[in-house]
Protein backbone atom coordinates (compact mmCIF):
# COMPACT_ATOMS: atom_id res chain seq x y z
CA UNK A 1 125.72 106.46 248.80
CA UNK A 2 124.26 105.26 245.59
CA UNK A 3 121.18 106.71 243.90
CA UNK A 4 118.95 104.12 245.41
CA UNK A 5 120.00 103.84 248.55
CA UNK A 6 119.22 107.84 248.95
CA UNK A 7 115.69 107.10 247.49
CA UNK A 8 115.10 103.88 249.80
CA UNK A 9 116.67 105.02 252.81
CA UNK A 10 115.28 102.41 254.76
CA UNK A 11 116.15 99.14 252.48
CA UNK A 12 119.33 97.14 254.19
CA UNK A 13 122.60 97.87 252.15
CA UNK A 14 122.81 93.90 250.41
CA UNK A 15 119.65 95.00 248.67
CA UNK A 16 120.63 97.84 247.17
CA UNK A 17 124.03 96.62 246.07
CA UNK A 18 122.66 93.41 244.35
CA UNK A 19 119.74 95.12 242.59
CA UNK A 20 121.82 98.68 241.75
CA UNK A 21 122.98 96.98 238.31
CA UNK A 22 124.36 100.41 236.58
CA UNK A 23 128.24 99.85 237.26
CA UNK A 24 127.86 95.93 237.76
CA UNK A 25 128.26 92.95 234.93
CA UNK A 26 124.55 92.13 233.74
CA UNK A 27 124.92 88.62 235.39
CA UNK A 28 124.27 90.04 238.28
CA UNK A 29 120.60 90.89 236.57
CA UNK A 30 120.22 86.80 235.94
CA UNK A 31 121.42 85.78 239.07
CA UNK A 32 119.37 87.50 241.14
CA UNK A 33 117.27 85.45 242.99
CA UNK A 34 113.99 86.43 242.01
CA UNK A 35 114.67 86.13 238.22
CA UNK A 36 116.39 82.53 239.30
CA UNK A 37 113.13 81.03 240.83
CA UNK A 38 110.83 82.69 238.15
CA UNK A 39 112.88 81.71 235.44
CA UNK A 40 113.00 77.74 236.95
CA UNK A 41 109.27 77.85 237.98
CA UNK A 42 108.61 78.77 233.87
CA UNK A 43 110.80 75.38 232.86
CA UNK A 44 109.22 73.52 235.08
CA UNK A 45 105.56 74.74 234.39
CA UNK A 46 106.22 73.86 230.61
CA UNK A 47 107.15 77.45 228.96
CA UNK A 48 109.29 76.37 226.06
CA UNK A 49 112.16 79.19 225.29
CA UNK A 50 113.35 77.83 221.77
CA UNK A 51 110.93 79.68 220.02
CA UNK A 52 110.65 82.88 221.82
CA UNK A 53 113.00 85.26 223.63
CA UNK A 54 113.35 88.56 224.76
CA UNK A 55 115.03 91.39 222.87
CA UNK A 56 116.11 95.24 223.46
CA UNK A 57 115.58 97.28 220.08
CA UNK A 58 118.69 99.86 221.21
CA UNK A 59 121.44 97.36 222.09
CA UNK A 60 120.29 94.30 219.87
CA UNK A 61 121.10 92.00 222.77
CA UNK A 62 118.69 88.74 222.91
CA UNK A 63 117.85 87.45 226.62
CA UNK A 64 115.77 83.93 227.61
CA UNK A 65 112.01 84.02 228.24
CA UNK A 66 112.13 85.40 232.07
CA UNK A 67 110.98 87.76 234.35
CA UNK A 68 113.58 90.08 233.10
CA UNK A 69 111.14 93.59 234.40
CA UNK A 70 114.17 95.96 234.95
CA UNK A 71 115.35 96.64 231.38
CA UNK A 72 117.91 95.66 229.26
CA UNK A 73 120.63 94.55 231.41
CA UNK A 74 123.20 95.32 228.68
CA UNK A 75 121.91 98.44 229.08
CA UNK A 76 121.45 98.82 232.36
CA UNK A 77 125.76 98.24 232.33
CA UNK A 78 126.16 101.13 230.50
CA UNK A 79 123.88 103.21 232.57
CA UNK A 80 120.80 103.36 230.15
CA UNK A 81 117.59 102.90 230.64
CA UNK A 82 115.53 100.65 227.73
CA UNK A 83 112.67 98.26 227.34
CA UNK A 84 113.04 94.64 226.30
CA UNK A 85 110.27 93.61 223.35
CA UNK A 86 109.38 90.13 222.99
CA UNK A 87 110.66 88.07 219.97
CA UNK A 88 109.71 85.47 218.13
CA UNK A 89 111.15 82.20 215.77
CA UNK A 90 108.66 83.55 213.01
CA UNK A 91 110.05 81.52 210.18
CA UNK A 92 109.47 78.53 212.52
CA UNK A 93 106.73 79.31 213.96
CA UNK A 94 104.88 80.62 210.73
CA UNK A 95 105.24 77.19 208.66
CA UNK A 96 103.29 75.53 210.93
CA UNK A 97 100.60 78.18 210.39
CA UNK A 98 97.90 79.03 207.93
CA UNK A 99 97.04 82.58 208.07
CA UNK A 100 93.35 81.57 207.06
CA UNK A 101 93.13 78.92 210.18
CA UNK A 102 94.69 81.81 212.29
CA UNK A 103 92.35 84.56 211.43
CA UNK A 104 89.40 81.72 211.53
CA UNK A 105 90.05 80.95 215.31
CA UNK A 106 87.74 82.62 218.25
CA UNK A 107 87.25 82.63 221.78
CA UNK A 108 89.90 84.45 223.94
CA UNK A 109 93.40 85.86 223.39
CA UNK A 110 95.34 82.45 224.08
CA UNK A 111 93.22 81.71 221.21
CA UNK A 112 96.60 82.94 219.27
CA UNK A 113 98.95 81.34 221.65
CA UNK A 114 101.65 80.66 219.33
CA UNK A 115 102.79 84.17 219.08
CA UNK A 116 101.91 84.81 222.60
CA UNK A 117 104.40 84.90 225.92
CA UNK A 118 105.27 80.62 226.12
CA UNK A 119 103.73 79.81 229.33
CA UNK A 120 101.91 76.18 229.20
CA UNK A 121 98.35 76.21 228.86
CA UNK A 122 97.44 75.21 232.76
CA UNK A 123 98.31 79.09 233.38
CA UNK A 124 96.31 80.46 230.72
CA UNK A 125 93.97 82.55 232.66
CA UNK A 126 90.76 83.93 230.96
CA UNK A 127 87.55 85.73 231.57
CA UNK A 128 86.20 85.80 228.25
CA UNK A 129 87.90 88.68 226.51
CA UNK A 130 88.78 89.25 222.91
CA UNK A 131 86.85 88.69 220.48
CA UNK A 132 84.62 91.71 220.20
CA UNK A 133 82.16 93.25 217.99
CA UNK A 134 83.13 95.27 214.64
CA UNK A 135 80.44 97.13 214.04
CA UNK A 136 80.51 99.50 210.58
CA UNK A 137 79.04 102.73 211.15
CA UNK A 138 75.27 103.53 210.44
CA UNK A 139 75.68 107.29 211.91
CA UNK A 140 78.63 108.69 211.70
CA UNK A 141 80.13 107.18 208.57
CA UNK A 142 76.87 109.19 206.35
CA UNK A 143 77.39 112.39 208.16
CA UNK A 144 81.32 112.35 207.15
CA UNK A 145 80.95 110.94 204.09
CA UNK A 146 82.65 107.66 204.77
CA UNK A 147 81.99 104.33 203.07
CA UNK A 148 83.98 102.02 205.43
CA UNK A 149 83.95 102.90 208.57
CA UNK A 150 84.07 100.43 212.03
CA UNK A 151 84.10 100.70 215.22
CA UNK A 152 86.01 97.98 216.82
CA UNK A 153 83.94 98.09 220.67
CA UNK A 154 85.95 97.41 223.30
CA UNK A 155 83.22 98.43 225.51
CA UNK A 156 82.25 94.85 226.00
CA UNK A 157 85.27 93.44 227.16
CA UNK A 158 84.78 91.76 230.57
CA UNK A 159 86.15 94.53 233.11
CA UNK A 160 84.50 97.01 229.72
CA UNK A 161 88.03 97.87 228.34
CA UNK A 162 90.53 97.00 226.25
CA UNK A 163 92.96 96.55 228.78
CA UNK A 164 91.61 92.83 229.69
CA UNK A 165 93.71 91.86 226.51
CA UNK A 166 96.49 93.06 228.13
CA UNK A 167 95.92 91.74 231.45
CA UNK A 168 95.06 88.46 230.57
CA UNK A 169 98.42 88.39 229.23
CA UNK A 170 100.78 90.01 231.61
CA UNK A 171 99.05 88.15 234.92
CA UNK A 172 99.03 84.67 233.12
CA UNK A 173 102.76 85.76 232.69
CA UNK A 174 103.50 86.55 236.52
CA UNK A 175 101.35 83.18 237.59
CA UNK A 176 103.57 81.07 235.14
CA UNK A 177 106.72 83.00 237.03
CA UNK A 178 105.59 82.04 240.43
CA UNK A 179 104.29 85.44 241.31
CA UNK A 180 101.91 85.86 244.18
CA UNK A 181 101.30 89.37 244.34
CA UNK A 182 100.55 92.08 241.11
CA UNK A 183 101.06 96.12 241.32
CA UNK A 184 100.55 99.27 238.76
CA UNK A 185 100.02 102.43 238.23
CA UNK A 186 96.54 102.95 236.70
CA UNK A 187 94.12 106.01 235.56
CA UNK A 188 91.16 103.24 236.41
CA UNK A 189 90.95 100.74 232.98
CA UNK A 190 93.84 99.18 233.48
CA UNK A 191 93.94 98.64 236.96
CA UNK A 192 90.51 97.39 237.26
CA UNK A 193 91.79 94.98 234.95
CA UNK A 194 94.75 93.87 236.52
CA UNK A 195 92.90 93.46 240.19
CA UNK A 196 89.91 91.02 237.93
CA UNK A 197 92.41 88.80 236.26
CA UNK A 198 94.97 88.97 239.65
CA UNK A 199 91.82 87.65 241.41
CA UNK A 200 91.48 84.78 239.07
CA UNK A 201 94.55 83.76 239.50
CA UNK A 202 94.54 83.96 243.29
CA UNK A 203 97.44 86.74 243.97
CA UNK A 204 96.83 90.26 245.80
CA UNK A 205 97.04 93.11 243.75
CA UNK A 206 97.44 96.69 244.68
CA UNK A 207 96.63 99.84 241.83
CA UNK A 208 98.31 102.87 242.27
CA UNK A 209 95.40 105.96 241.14
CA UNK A 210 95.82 109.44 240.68
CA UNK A 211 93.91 111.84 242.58
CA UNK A 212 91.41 112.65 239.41
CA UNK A 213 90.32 109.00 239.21
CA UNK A 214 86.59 108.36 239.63
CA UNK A 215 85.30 107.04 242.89
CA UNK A 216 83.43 104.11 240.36
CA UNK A 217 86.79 103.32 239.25
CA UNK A 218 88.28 102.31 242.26
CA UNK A 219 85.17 100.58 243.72
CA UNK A 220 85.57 98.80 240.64
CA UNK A 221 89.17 97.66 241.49
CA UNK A 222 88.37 97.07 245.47
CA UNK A 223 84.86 94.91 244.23
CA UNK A 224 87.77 92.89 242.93
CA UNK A 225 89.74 92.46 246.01
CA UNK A 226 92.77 94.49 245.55
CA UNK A 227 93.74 97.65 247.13
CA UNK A 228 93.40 101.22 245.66
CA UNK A 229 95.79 103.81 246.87
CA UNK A 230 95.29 107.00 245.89
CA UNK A 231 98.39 108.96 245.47
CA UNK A 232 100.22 111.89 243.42
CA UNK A 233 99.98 111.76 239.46
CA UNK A 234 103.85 111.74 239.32
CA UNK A 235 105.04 109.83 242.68
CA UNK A 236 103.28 106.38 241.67
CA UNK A 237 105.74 105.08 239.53
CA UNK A 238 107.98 105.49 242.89
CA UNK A 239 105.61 103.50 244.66
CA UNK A 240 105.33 100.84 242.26
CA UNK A 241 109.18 100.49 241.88
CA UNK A 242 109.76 99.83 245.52
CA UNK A 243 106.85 96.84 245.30
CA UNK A 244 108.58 94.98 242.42
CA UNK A 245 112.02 95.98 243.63
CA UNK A 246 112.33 95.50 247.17
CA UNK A 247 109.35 93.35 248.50
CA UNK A 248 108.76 90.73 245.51
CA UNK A 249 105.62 92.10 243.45
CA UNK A 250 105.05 91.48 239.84
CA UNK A 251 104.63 95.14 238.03
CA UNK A 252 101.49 94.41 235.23
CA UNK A 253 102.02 98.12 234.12
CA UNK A 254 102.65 99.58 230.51
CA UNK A 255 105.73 98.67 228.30
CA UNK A 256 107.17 102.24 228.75
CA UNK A 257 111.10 103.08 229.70
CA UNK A 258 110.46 103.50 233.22
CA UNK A 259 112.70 101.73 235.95
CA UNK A 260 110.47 99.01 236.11
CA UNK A 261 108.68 97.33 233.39
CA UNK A 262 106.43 95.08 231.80
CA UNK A 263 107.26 93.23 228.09
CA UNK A 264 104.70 90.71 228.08
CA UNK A 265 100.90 91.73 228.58
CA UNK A 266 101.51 94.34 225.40
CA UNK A 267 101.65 91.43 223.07
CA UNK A 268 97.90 90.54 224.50
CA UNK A 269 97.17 93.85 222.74
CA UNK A 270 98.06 92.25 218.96
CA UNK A 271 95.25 90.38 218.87
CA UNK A 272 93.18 93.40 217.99
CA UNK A 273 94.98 93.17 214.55
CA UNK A 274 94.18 89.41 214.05
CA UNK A 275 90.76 89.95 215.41
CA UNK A 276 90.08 93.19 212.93
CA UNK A 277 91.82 91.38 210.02
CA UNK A 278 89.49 88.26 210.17
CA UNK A 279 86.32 90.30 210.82
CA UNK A 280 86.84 92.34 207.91
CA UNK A 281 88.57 89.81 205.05
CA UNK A 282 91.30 91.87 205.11
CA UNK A 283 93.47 94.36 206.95
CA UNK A 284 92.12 97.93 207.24
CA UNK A 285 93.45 100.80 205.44
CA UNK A 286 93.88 103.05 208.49
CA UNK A 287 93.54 102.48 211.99
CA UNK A 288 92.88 105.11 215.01
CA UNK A 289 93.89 104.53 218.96
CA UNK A 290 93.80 106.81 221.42
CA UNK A 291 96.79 106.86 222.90
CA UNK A 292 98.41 107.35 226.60
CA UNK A 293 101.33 105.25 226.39
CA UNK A 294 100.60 104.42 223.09
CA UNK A 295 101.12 100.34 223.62
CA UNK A 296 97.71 99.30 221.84
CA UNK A 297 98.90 100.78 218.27
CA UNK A 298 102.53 99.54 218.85
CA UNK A 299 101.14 96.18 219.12
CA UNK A 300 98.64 95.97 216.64
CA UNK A 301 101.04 97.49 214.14
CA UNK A 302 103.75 94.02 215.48
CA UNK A 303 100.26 92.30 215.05
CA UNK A 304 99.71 93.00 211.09
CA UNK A 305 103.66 93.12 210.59
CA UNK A 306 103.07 89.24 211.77
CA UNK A 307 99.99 88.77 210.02
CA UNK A 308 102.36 89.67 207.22
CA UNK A 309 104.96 87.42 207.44
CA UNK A 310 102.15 84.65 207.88
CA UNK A 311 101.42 85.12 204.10
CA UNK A 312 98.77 87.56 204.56
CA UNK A 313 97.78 89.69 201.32
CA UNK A 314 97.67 93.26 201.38
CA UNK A 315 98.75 96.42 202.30
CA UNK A 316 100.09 97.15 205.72
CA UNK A 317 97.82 100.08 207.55
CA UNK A 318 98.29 103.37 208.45
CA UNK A 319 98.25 103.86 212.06
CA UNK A 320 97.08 106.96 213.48
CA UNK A 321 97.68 108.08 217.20
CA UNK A 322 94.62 110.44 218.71
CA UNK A 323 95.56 112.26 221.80
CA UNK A 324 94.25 115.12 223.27
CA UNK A 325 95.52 118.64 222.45
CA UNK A 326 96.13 119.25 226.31
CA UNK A 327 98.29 116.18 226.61
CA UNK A 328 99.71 115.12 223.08
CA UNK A 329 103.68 114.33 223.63
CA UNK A 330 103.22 112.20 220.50
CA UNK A 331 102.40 114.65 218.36
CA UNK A 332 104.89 117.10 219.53
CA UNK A 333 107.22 114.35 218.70
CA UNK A 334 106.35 113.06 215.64
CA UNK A 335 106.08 116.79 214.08
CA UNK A 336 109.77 116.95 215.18
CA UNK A 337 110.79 113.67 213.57
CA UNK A 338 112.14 113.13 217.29
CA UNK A 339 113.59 110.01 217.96
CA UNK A 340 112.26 109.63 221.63
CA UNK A 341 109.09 111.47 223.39
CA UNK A 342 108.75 114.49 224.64
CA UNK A 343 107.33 115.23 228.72
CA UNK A 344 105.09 117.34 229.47
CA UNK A 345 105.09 119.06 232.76
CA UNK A 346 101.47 120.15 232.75
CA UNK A 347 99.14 117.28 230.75
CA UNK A 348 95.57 118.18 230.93
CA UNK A 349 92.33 117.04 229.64
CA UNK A 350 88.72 115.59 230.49
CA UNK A 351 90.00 111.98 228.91
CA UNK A 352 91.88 111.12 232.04
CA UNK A 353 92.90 107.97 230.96
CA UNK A 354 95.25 109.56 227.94
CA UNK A 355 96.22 112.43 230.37
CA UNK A 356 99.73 111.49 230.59
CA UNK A 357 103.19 113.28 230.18
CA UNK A 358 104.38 111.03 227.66
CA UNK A 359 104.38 107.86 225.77
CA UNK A 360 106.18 105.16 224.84
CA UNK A 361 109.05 105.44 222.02
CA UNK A 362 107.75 102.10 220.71
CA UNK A 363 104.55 103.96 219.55
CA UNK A 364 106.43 106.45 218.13
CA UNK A 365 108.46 104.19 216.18
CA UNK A 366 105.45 102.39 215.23
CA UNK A 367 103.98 105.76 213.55
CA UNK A 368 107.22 106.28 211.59
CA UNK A 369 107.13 102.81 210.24
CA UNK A 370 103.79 102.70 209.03
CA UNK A 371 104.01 105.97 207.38
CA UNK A 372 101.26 107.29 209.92
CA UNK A 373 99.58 110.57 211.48
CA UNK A 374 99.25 112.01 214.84
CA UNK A 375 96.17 113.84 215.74
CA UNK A 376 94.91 116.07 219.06
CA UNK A 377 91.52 116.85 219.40
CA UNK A 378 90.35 119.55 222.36
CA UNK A 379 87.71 118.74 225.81
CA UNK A 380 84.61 120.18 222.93
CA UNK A 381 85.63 118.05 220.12
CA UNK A 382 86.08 114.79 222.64
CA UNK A 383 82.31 115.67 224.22
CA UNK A 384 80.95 116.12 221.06
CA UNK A 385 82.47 112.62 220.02
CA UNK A 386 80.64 110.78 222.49
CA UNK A 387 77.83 112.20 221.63
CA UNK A 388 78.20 110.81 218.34
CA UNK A 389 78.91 107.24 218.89
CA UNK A 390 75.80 107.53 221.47
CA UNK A 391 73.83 107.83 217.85
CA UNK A 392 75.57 104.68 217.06
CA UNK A 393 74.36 103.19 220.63
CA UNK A 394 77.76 103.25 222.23
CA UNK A 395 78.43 104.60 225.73
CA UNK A 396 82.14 105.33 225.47
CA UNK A 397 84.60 107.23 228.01
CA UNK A 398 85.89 110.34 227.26
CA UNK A 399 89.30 108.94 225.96
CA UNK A 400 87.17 106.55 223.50
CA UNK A 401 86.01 109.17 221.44
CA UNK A 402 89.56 110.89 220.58
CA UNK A 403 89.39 108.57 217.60
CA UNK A 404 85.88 109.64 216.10
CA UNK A 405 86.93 113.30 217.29
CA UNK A 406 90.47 112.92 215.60
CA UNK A 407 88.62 111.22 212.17
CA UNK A 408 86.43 114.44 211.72
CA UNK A 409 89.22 116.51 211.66
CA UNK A 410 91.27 114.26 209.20
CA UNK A 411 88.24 114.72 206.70
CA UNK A 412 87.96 118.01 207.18
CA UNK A 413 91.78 118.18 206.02
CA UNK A 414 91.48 115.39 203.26
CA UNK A 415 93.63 113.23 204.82
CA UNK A 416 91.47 110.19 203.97
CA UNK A 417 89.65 108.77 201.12
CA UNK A 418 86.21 108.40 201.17
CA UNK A 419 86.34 104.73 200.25
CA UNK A 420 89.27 104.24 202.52
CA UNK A 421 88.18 100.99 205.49
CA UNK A 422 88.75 103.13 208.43
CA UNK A 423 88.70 101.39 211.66
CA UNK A 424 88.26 103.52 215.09
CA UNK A 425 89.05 101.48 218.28
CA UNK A 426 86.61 102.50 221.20
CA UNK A 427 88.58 101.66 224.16
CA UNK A 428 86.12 101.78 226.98
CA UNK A 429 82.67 102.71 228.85
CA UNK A 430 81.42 105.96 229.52
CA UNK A 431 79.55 104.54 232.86
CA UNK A 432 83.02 104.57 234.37
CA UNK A 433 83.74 108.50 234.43
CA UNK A 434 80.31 109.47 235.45
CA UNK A 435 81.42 113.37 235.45
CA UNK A 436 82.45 113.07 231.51
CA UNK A 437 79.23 111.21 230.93
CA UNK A 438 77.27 113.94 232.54
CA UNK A 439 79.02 116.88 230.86
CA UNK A 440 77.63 114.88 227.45
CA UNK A 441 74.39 114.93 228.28
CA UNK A 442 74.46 118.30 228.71
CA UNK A 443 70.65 118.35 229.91
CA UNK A 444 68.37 116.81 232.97
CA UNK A 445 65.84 114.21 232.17
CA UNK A 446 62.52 115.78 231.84
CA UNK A 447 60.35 115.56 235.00
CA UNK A 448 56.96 115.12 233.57
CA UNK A 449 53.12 114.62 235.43
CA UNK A 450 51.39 111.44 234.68
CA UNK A 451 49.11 113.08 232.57
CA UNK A 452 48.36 112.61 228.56
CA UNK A 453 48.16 116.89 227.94
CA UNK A 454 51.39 117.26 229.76
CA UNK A 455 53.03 114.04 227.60
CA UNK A 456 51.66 116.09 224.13
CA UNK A 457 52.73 119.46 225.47
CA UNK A 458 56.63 118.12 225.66
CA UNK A 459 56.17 115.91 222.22
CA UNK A 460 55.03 119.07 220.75
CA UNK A 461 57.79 121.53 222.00
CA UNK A 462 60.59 118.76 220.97
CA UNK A 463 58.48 118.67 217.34
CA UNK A 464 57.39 114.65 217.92
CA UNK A 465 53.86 115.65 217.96
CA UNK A 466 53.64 114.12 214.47
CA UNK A 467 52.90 110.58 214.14
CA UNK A 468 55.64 108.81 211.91
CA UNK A 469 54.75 106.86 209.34
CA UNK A 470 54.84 102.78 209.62
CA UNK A 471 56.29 102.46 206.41
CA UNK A 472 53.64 100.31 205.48
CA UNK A 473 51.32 100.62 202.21
């Protein structure tokens, strides 16, 4: 009995032998029937494959634009398990474009469609992300010393994270395919994502959670229509893999070697590097992403790499991965000079949503490449963080503070310049992990009579009995 059939006891035999691809030829992969309707519902829905393709770093073997969300099937042969990336004509593609026009353009994501998954324009879905706020620091970047710093807020995204870049992406992807239904493993960011932008395109959606994710998170994913299941940290991905497997869903998860896989909504994730790029004039000297799987940095490093190639002036930046100390497989790995990422048995931390056993090997590739830094930061150092970018009037999640938390520590070490542009990328909302929010705070809200004495009493004790001066002559 094969492998599959022991963990899927219940799926008829023909199944498992046509989608148990180790020992078989990788046509097997293109000729299954799924990738054969997807693949003819993107030709006939206008996706062009002449000037994009898939492509697996570890075998070099190229594959057609399709829903190819198993691996490399080359690999697969040999009984490997590897991620495809997609690829893109850049010469042709490039000298057609004018990197000024390109970083001039606004509104959302398919705002950069050219180096984007080819799916025609009709399944372009939207809600209005991209295109946030870079806001240099008027707080934090005195008390460190900085001259440059940003924050690049993600707060104000539509579903209030990042991950609607990648979701606008990866579901536009599975509509194009024919796709009717949408499934993934999620902390709570990204799967309140996927269930908003699986509702806009009409298909069901189901988001796997761990036990630890807040109650708001998951209303936020039912208020969208799709089901939350609450299951074991570790036993998701099983979960998921049966979905896309054996009952037809679409898996809008992370671009991580797992048995099932997404290579398309990462590339939504680039256009923080064209966004940042315009916003500033130039490309930033160092970047900082907190990191779970890691997919944000590994695409906005592919994002100034084709920024690059555009004709773009400039140094490349340094990319810096913030994790923290409880769950930081990346910087185990990269102070190894490992090749692929380490697990973790036992990941811990308040940021939930970076609390995972490992990451993806593309991030850690990207760090190599750019000549970057890993940094961990503890639970006092990430509280204390979002504390500090309240100063700057930003309510971020736990997770979104690693950055700030991770920069302190890099000055304190003189690992940056003072006059280096240092750009921080603040992932998501605080109001979505209540509990972390609350442990900021530290303290009540004062309870106070309705009484002028009592209101002078407090301003006194606080020291704001003083009237500040207008600043006028």
């Amino acid at each position: 009995m094969s492998p599959l059939a022991k963990e899927f006891p219940d799926v008829p035999d023909v199944v498992v032998e046509v989608l148990s691809l180790s020992n078989r030829d990788e046509d097997l992969y293109i000729k299954h029937p799924v990738y054969r309707e997807a693949k003819g519902n993107v030709e006939d829905r206008g996706g062009t494959m002449e000037q994009a393709w898939l492509h697996c770093r570890q075998c070099k073997a190229d594959y057609p634009f399709g829903p190819l969300i198993f691996g490399c099937p080359h690999c697969l042969k040999k009984g490997q398990l590897s991620v495809l990336e997609m690829s893109y004509e850049y010469e042709q593609i490039c000298e057609s474009l004018s990197v000024n026009e390109w970083l001039n353009r606004r509104g959302s994501v398919w705002g950069y469609a050219e180096l984007l998954p080819p799916i025609s324009e009709e399944y372009q879905l939207s809600l209005g992300e991209g295109a946030t706020p870079l806001l240099k620091s008027r707080w934090i970047a005195p008390k460190l010393g900085l001259k440059e710093l940003y924050l690049k807020n993600e707060t104000v995204n539509p579903t209030w994270s990042f991950k609607d870049r990648f979701n606008a992406v990866s579901v536009s992807v599975a509509a194009s395919f024919g796709y009717k239904r949408a499934a993934t493993t999620s902390t709570g960011n990204h799967g309140a994502s996927a269930a908003a932008y699986a509702a806009l395109a009409g298909m069901e959606c189901i988001v796997f959670c761990p036990p630890e994710t807040s109650r708001i998170m998951t209303a936020q994913i039912q208020a969208y229509g799709a089901y939350a299941f609450i299951s074991e940290w570790n036993g998701r991905g099983k979960l998921l893999e049966y979905l896309v497997r054996h009952e037809g869903w679409f898996p809008v998860s992370s671009l991580m070697p797992n048995p099932v896989n997404n290579p398309f909504g990462v590339e939504g994730y680039k256009t923080l590097a064209y966004e940042i790029t315009s916003q500033l004039g130039r490309m930033p000297d160092r970047m900082l992403h907190p990191c779970a799987a890691g997919n944000s940095l590994f695409a906005a490093w592919k994002g100034f790499n084709e920024l690059q190639r555009m004709g773009m002036k400039g140094t490349l930046p340094q990319m810096i991965a913030c994790q923290p100390a409880g769950a930081n497989s990346l910087e185990q790995s990269f102070r190894q000079n490992l090749q692929e990422v380490v697990w973790l048995d036992n990941p811990h931390s308040i940021a939930t949503s970076t609390r995972e056993p490992t990451s993806s090997p593309q991030c850690l590739w990207a760090l190599y490449e750019s000549a970057g830094e890993v940094v961990s930061v503890s639970d006092e150092e990430i509280l204390e963080a979002m504390r500090w970018l309240g100063r700057e009037g930003i309510c971020a999640e736990s997770a979104s503070a690693i950055p700030v938390a991770s920069l302190v520590k890099l000055v304190e070490e003189g690992k940056v310049r003072k006059d280096d542009t240092l750009v921080c990328i603040i992932t998501s909302t605080g109001i979505k992990w209540p509990e972390d929010l609350l442990r900021q705070v530290e303290k009540e809200p004062v309870t106070i009579e309705p009484d002028i004495e009592a209101l002078q009493r407090f301003l006194q004790t606080v020291g704001l009995e003083k009237p500040q001066s207008s600043g006028r002559n």
